[in-house]
PDB file of N, CA and C in Angstrom:
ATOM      1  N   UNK A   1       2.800  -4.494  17.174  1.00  0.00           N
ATOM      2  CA  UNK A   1       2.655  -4.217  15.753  1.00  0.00           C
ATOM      3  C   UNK A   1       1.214  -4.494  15.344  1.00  0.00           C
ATOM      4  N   UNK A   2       1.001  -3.821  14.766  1.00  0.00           N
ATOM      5  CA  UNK A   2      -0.787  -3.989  14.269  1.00  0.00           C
ATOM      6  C   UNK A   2      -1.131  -4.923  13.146  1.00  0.00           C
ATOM      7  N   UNK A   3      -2.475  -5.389  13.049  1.00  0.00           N
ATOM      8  CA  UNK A   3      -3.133  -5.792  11.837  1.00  0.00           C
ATOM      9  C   UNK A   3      -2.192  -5.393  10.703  1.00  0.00           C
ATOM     10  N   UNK A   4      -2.436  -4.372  10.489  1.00  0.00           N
ATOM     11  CA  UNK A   4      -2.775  -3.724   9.021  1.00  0.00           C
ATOM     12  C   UNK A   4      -0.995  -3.731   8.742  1.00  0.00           C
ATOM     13  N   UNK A   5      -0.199  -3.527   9.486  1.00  0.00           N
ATOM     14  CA  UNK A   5       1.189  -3.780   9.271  1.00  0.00           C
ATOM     15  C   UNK A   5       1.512  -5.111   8.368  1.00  0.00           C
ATOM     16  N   UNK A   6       0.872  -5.920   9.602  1.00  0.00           N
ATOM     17  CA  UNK A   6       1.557  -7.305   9.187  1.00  0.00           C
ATOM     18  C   UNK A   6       1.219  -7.357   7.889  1.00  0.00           C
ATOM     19  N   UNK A   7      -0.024  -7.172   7.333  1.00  0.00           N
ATOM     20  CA  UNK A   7      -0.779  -7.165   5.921  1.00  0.00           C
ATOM     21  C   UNK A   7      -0.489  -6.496   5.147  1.00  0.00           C
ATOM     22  N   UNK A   8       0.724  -5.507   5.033  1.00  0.00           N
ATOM     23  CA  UNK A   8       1.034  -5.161   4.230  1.00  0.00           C
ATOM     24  C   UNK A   8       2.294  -5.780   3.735  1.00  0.00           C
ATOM     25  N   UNK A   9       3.203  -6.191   5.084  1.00  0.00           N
ATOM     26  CA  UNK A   9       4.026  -6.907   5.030  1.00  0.00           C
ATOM     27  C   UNK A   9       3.909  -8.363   4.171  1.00  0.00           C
ATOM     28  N   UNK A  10       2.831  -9.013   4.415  1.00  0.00           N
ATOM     29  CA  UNK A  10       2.429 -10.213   3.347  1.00  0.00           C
ATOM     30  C   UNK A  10       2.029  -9.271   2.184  1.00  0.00           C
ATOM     31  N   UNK A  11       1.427  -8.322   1.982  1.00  0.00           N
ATOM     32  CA  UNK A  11       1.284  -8.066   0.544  1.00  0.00           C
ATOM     33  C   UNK A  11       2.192  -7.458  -0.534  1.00  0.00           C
ATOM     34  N   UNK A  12       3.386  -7.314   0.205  1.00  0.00           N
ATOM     35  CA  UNK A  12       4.948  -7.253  -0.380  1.00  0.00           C
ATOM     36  C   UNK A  12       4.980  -8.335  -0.920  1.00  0.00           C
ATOM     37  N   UNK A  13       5.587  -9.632  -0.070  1.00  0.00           N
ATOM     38  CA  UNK A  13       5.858 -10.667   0.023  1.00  0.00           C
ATOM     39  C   UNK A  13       4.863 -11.933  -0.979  1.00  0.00           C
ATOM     40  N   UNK A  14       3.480 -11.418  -1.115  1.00  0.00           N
ATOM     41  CA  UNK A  14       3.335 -12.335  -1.944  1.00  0.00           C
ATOM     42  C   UNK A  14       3.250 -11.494  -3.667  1.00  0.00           C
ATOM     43  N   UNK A  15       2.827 -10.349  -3.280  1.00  0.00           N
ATOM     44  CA  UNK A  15       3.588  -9.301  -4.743  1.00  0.00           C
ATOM     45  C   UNK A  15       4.457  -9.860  -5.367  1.00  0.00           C
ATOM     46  N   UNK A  16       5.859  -9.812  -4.191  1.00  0.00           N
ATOM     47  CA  UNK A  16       6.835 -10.430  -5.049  1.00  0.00           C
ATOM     48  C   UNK A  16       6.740 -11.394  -5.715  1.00  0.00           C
ATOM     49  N   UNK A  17       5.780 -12.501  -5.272  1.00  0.00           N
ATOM     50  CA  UNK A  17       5.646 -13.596  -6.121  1.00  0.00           C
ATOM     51  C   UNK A  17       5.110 -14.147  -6.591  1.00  0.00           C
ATOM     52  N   UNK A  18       4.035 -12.609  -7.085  1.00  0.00           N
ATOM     53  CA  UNK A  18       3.004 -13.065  -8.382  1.00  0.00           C
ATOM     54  C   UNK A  18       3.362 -12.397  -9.892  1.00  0.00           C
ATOM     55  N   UNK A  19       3.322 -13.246 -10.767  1.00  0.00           N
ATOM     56  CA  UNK A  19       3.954 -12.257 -12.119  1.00  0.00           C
ATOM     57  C   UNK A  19       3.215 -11.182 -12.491  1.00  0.00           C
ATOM     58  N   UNK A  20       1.643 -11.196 -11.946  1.00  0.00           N
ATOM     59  CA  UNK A  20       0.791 -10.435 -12.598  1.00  0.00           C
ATOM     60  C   UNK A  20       1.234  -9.210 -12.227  1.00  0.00           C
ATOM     61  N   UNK A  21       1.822  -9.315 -10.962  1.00  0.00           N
ATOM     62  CA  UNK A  21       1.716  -7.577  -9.977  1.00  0.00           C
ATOM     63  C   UNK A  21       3.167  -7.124 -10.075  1.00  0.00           C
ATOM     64  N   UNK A  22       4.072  -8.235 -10.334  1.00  0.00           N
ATOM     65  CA  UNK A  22       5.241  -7.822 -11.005  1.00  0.00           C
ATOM     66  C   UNK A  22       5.291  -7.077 -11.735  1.00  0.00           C
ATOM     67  N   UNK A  23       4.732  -7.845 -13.132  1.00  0.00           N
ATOM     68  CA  UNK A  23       4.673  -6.932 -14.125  1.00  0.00           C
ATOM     69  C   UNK A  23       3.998  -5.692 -14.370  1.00  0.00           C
ATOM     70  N   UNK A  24       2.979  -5.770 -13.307  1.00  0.00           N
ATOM     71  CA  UNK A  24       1.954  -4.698 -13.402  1.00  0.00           C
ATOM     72  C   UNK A  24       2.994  -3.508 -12.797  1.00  0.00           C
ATOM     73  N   UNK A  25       3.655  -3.227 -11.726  1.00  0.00           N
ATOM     74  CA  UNK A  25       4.627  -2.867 -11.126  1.00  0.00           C
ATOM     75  C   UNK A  25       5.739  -1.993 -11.891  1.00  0.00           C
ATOM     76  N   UNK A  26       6.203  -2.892 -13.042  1.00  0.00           N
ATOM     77  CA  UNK A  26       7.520  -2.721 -13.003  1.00  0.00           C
ATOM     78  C   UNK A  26       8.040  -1.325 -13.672  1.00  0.00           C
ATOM     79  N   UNK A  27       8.857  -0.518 -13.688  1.00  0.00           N
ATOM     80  CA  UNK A  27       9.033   0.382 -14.547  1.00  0.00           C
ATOM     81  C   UNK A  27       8.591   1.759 -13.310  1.00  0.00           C
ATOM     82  N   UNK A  28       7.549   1.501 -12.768  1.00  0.00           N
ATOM     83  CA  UNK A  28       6.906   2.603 -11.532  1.00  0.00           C
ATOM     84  C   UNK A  28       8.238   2.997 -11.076  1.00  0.00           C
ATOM     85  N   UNK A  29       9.045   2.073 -10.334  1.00  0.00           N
ATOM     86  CA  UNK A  29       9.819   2.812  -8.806  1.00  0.00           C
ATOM     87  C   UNK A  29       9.180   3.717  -8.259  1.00  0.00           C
ATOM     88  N   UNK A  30       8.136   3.633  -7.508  1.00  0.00           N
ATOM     89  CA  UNK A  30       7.516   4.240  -6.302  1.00  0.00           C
ATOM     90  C   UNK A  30       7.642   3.975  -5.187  1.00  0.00           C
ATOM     91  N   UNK A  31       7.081   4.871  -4.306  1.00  0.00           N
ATOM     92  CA  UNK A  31       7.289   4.890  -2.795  1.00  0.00           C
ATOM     93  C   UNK A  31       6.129   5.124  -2.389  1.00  0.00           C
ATOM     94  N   UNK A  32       5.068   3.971  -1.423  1.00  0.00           N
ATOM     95  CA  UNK A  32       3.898   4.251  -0.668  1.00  0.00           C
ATOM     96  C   UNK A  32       4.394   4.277   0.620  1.00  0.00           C
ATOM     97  N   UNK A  33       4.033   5.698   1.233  1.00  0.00           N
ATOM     98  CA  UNK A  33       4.696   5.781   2.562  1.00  0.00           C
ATOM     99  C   UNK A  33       3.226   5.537   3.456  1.00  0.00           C
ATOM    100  N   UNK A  34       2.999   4.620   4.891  1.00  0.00           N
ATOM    101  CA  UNK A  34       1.828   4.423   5.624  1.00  0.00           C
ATOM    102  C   UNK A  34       2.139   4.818   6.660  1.00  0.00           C
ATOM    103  N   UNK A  35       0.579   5.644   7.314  1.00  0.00           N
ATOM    104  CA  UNK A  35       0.962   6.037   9.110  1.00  0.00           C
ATOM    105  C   UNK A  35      -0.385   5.730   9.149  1.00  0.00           C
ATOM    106  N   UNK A  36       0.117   4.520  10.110  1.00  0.00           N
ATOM    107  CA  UNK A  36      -1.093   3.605  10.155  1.00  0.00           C
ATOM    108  C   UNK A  36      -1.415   3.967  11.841  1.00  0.00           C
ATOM    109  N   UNK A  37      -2.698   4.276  12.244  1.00  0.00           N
ATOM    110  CA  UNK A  37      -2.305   4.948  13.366  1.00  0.00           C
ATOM    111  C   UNK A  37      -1.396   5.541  14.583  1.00  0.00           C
ATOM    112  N   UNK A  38      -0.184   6.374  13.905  1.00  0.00           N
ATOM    113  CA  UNK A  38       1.599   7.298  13.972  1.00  0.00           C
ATOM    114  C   UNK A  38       2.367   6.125  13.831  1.00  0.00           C
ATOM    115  N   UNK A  39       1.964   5.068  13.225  1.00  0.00           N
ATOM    116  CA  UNK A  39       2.803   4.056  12.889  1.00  0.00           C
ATOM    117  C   UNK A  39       3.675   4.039  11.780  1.00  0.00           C
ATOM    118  N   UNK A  40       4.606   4.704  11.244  1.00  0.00           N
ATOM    119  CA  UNK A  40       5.490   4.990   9.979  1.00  0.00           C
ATOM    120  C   UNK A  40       6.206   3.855   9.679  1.00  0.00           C
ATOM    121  N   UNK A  41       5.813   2.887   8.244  1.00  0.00           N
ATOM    122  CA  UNK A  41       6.896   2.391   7.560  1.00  0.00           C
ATOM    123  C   UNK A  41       6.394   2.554   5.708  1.00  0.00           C
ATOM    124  N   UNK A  42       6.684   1.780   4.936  1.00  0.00           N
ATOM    125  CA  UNK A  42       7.067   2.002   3.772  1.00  0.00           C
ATOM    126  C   UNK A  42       7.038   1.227   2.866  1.00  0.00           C
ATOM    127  N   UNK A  43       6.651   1.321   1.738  1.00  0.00           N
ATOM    128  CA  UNK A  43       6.646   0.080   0.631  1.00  0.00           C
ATOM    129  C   UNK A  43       7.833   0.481  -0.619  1.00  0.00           C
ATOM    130  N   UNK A  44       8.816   0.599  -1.154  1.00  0.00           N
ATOM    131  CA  UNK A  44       9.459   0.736  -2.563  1.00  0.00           C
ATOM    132  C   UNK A  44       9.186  -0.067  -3.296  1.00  0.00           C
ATOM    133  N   UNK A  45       9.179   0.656  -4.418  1.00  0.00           N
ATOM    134  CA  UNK A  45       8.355  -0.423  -5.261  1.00  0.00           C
ATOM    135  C   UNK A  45       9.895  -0.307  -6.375  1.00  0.00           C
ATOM    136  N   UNK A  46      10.820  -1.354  -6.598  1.00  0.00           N
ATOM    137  CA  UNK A  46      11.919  -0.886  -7.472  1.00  0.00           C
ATOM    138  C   UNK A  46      11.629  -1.016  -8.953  1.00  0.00           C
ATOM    139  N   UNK A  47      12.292  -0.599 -10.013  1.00  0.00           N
ATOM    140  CA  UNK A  47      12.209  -1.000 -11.341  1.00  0.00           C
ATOM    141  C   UNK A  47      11.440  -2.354 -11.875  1.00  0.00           C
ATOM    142  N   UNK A  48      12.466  -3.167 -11.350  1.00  0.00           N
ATOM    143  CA  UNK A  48      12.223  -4.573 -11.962  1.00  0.00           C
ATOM    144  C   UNK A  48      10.635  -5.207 -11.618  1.00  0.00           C
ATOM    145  N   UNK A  49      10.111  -4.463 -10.714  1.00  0.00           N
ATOM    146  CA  UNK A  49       8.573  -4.798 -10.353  1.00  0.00           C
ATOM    147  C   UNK A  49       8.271  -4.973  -9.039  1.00  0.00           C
ATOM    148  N   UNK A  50       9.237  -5.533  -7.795  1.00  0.00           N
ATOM    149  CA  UNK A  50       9.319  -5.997  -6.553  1.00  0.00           C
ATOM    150  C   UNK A  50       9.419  -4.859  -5.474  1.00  0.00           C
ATOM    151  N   UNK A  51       9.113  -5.448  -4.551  1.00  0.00           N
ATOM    152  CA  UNK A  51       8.622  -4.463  -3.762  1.00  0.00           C
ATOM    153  C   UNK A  51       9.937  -4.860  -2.360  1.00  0.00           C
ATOM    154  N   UNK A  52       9.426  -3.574  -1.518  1.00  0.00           N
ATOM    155  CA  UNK A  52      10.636  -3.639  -0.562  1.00  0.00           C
ATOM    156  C   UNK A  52       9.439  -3.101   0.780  1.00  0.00           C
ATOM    157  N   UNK A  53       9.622  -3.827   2.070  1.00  0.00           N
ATOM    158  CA  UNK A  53       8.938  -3.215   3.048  1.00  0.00           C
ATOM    159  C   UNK A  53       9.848  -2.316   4.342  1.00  0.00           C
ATOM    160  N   UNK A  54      10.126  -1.786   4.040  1.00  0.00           N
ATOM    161  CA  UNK A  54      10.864  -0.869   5.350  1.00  0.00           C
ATOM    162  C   UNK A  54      10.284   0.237   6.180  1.00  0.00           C
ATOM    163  N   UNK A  55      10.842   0.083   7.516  1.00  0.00           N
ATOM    164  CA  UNK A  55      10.639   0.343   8.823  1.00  0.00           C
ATOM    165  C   UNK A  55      10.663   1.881   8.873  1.00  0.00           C
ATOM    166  N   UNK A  56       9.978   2.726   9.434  1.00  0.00           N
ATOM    167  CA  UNK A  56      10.065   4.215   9.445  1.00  0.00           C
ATOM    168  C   UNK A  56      10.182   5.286   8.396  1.00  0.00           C
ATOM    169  N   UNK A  57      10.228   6.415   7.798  1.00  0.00           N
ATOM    170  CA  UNK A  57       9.752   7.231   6.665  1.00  0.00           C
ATOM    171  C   UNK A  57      10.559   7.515   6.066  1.00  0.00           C
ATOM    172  N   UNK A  58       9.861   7.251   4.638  1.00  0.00           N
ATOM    173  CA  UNK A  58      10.781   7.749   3.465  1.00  0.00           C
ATOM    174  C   UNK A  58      10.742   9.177   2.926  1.00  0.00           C
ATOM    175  N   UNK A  59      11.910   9.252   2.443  1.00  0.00           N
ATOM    176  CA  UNK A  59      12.236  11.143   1.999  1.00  0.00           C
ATOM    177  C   UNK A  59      11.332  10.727   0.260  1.00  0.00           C
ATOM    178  N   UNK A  60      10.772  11.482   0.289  1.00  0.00           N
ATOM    179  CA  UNK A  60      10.459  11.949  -0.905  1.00  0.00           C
ATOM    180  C   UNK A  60       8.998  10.799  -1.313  1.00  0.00           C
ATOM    181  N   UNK A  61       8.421   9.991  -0.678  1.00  0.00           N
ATOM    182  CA  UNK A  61       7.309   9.123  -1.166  1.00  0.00           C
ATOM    183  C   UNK A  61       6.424   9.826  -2.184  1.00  0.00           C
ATOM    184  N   UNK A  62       5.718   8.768  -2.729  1.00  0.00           N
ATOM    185  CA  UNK A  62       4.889   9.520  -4.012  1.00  0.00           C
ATOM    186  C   UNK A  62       3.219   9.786  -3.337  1.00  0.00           C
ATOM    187  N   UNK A  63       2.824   9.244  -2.389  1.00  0.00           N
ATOM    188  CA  UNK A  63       1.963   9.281  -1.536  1.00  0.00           C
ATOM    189  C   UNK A  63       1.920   8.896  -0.022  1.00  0.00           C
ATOM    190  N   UNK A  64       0.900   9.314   0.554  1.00  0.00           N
ATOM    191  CA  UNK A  64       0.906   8.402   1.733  1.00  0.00           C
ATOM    192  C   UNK A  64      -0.297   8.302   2.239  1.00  0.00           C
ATOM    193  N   UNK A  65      -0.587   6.656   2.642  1.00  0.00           N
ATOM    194  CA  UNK A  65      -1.640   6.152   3.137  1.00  0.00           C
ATOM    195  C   UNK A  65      -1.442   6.845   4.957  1.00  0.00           C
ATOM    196  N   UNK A  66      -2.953   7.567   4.978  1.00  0.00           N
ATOM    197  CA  UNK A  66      -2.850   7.969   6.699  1.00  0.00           C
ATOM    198  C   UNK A  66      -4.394   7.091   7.109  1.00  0.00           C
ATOM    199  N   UNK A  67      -4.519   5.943   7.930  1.00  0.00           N
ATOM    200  CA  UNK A  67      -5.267   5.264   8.185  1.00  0.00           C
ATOM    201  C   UNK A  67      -5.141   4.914   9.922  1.00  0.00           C
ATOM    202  N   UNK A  68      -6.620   4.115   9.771  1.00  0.00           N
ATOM    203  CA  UNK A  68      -6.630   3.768  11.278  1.00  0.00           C
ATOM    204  C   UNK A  68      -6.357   2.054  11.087  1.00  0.00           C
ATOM    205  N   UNK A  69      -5.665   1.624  12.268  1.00  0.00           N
ATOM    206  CA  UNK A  69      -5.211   0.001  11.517  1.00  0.00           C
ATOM    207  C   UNK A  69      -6.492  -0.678  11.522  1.00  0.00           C
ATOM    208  N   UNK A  70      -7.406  -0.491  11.958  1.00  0.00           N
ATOM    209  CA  UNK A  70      -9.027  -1.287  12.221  1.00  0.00           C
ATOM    210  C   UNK A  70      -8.980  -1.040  10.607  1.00  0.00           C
ATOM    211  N   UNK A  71      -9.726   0.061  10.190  1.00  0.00           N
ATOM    212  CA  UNK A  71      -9.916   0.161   8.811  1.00  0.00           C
ATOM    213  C   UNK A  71      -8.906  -0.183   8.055  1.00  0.00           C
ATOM    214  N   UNK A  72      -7.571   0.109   7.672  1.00  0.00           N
ATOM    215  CA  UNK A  72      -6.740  -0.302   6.741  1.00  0.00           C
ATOM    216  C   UNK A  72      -6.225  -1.681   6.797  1.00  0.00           C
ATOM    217  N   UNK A  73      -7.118  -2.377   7.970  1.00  0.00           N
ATOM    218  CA  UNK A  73      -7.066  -3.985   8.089  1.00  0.00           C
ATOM    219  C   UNK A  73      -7.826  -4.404   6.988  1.00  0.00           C
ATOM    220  N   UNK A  74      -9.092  -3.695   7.430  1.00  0.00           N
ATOM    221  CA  UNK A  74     -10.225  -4.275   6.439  1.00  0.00           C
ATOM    222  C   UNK A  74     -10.270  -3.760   4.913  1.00  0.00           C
ATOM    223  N   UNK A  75      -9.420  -2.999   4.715  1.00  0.00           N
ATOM    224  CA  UNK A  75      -8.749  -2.545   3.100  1.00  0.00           C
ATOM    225  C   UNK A  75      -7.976  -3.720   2.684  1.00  0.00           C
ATOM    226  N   UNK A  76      -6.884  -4.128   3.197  1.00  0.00           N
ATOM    227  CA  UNK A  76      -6.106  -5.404   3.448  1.00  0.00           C
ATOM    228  C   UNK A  76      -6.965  -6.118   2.749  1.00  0.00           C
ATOM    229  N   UNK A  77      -8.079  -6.986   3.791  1.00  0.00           N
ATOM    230  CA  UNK A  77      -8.618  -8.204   3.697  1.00  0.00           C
ATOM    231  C   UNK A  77     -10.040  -8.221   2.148  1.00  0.00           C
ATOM    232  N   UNK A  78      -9.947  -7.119   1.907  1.00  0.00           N
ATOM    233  CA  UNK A  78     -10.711  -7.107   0.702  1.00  0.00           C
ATOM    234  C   UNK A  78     -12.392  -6.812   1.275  1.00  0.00           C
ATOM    235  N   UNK A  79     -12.804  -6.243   2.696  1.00  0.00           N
ATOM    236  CA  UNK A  79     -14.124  -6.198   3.258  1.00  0.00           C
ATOM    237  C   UNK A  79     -14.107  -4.291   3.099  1.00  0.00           C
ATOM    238  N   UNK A  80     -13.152  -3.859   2.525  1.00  0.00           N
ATOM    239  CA  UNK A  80     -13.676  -2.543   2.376  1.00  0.00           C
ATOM    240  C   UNK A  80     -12.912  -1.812   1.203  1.00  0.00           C
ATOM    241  N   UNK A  81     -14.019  -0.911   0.318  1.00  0.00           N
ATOM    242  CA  UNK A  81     -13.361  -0.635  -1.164  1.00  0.00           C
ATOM    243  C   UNK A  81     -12.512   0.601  -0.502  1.00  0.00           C
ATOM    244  N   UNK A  82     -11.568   0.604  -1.043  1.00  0.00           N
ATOM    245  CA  UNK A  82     -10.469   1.707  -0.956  1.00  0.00           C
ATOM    246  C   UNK A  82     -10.847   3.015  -1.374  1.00  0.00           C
ATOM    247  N   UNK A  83     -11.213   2.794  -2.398  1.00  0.00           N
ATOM    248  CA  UNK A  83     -11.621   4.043  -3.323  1.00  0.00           C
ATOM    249  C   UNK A  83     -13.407   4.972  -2.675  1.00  0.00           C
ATOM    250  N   UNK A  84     -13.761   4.190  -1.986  1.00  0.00           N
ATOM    251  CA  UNK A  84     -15.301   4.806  -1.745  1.00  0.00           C
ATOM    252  C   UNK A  84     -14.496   5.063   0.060  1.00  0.00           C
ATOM    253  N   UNK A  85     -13.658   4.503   0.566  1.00  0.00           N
ATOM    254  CA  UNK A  85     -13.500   4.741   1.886  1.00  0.00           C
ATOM    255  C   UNK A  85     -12.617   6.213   2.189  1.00  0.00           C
ATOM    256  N   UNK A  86     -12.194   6.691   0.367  1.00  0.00           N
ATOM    257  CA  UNK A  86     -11.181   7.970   0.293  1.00  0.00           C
ATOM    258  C   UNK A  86     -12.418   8.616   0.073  1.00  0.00           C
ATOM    259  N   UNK A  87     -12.968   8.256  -0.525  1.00  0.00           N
ATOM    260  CA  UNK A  87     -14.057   9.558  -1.062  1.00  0.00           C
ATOM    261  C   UNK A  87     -15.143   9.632   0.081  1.00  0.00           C
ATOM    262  N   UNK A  88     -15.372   8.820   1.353  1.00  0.00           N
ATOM    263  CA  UNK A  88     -16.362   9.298   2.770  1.00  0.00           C
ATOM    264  C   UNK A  88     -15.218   9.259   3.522  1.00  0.00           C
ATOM    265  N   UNK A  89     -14.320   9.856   3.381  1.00  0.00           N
ATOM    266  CA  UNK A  89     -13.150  10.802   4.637  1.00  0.00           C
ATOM    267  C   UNK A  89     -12.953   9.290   5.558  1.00  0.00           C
ATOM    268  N   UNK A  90     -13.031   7.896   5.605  1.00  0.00           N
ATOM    269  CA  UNK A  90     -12.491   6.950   6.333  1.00  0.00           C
ATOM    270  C   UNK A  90     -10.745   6.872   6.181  1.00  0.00           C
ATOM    271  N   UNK A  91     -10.340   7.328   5.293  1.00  0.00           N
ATOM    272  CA  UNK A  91      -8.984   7.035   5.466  1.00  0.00           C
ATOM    273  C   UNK A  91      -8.611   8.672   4.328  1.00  0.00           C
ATOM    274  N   UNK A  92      -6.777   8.990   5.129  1.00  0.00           N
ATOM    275  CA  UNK A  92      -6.332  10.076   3.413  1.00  0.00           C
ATOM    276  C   UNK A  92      -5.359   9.991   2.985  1.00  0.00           C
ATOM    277  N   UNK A  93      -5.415  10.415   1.910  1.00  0.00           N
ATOM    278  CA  UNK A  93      -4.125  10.447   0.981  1.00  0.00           C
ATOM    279  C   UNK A  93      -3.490  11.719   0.700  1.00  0.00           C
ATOM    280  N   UNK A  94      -2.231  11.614   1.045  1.00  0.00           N
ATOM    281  CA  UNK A  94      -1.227  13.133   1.130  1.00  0.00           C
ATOM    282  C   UNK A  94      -0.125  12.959  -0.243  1.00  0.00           C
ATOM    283  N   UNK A  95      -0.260  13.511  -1.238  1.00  0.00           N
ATOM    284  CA  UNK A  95       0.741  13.246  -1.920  1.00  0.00           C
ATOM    285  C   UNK A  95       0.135  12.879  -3.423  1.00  0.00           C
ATOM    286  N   UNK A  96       0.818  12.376  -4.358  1.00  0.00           N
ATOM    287  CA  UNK A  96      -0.020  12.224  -5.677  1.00  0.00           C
ATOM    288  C   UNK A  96      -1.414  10.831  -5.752  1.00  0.00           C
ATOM    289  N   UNK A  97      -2.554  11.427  -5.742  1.00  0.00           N
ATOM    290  CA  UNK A  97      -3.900  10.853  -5.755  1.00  0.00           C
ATOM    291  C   UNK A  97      -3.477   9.759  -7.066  1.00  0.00           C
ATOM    292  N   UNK A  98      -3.468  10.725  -7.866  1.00  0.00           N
ATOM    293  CA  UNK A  98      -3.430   9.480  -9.033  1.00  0.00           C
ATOM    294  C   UNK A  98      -2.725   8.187  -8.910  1.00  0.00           C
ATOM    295  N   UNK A  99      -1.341   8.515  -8.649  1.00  0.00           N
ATOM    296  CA  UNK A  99      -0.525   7.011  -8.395  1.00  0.00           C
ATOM    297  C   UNK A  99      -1.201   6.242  -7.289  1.00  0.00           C
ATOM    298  N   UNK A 100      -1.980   6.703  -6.496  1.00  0.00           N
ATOM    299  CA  UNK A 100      -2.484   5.302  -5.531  1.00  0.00           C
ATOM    300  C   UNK A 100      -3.045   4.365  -5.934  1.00  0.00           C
ATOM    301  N   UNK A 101      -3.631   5.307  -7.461  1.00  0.00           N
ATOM    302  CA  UNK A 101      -4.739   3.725  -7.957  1.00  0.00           C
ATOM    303  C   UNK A 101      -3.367   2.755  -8.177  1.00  0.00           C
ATOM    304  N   UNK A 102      -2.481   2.808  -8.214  1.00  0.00           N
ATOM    305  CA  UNK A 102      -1.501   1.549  -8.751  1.00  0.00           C
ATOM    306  C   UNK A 102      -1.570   0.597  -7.460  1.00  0.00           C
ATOM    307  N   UNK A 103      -1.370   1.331  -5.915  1.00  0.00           N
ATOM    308  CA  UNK A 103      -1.875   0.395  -4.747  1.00  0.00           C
ATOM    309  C   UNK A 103      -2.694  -0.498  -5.404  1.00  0.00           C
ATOM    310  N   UNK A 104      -4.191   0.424  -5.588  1.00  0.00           N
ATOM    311  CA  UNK A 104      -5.445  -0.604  -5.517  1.00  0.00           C
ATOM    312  C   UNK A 104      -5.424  -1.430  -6.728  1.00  0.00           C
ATOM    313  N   UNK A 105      -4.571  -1.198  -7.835  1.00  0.00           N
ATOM    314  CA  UNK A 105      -4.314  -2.192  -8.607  1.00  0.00           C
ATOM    315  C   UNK A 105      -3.956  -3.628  -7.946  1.00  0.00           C
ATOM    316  N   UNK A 106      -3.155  -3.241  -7.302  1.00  0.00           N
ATOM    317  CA  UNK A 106      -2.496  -4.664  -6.608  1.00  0.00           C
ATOM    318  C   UNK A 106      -2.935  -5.354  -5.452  1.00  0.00           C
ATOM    319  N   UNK A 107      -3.897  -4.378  -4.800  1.00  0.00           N
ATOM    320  CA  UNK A 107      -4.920  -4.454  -4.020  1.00  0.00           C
ATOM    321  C   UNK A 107      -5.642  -5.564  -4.305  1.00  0.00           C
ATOM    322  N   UNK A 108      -6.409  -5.197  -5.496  1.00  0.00           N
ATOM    323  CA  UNK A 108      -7.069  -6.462  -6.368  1.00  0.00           C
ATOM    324  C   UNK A 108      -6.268  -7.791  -6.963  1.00  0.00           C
ATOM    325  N   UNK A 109      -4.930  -7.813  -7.034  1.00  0.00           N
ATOM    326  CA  UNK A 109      -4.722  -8.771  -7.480  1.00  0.00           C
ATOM    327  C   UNK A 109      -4.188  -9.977  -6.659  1.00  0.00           C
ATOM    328  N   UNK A 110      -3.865  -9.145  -5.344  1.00  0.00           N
ATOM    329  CA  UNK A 110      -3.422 -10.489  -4.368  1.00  0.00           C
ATOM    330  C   UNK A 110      -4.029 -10.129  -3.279  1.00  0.00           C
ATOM    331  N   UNK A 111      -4.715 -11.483  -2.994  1.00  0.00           N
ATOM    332  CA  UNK A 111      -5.968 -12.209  -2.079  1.00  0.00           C
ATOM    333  C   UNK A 111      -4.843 -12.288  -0.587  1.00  0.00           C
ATOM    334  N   UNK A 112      -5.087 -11.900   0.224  1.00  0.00           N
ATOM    335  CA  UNK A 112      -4.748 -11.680   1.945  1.00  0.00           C
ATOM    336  C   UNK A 112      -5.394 -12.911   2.426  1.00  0.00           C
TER     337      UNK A 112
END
């Protein structure tokens, strides 16, 4: 299992248990689907604000992160901006652009 897995996996996990990203969250129900080098799993994001991490691809996601785990490590750890690494072709996004900024919302709010 790679870097960038596990790190997303903690950034569920401590999501869940910050109010800021809760609330920031809640009401969305989205789906960030990742193929982190052909690595497929999944974030739901439900109503109430909390997030869900599951194993292999979801029907219908609202985007999807396609990355290499080297780089989407260092997205993770806060050593590379998300937004300038979409716009010089380092990583892409398949699916609605706009809702990702809600990722990098939360991106910013919990420290890896």
């Amino acid at each position: 299992m790679g870097e960038a897995k596990e790190l997303v996996k903690k950034l569920v996990e401590v999501g869940n248990q910050t109010d800021e990203v809760v609330n920031e969250m809640k009401g969305w129900g989205g789906t960030v689907q990742f193929d982190i080098d052909g690595e497929k799993f999944y974030v739901k994001y439900n109503d109430d604000g909390t997030a869900e991490f599951v194993e292999g691809e979801a029907g219908g996601a609202n985007f999807t992160i396609i990355a290499s785990d080297e780089y989407w490590t260092k997205v993770m750890k806060g050593e590379e901006d998300p937004v300038m690494g979409f716009m010089t072709g380092k990583y892409k996004i398949q699916g609605n652009i706009m809702e990702s900024q809600k990722l990098a919302g939360v991106l910013k709010k919990v420290k890896l």
